[in-house]
Protein backbone atom coordinates (compact mmCIF):
# COMPACT_ATOMS: atom_id res chain seq x y z
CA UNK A 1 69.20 18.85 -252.58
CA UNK A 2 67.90 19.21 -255.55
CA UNK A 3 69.37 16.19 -257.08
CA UNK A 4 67.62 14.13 -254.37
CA UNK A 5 64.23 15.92 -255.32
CA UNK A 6 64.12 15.19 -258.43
CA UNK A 7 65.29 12.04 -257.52
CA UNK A 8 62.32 11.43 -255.06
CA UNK A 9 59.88 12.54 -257.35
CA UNK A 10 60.91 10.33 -260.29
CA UNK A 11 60.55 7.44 -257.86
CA UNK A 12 57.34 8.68 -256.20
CA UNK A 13 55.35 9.06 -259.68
CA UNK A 14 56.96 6.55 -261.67
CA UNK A 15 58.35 8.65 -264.55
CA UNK A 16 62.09 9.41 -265.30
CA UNK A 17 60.94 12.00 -267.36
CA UNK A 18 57.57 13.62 -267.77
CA UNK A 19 55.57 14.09 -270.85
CA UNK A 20 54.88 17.47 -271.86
CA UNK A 21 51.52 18.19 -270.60
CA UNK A 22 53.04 17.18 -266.46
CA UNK A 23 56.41 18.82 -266.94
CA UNK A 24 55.48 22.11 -264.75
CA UNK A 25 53.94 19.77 -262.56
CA UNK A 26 56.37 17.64 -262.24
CA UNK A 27 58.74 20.42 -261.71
CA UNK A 28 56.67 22.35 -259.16
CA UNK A 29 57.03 19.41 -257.16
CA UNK A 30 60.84 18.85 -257.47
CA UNK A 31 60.82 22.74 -256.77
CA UNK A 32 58.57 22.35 -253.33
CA UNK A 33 60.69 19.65 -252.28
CA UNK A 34 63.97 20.80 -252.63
CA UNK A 35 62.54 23.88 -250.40
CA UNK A 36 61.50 21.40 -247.70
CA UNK A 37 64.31 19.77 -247.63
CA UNK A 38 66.28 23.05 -247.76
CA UNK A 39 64.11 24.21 -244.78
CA UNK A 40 64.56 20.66 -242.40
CA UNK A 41 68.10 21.17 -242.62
CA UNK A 42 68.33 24.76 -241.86
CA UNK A 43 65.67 24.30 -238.66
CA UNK A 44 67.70 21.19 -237.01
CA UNK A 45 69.64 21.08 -234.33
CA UNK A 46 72.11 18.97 -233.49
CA UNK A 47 72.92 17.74 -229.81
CA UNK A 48 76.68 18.99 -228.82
CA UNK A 49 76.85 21.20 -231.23
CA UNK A 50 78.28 25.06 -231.16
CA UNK A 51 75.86 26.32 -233.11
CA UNK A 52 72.39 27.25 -232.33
């Protein structure tokens, strides 16, 4: 998940890697997203399945 964050957020502001001065930035957001993601996948259910 976090792979595909950081992947995501590269894409989204243009930068591989950030300067300096947007690194936390930067990371926040890799950080909030891999959370969201995290939390999507833990909330869905899937049709037919045995678990809840």
């Amino acid at each position: 998940m976090h792979a595909a964050a950081l992947q995501y957020v590269r894409k989204v502001s243009g930068f591989r890697a950030p300067a300096a001065h947007n690194r936390e930035v930067f990371d926040q957001a890799v950080d909030a997203i891999t959370a969201a993601t995290r939390d999507l996948l833990a909330g869905l259910h899937v049709r037919g399945s045995s678990t809840p």
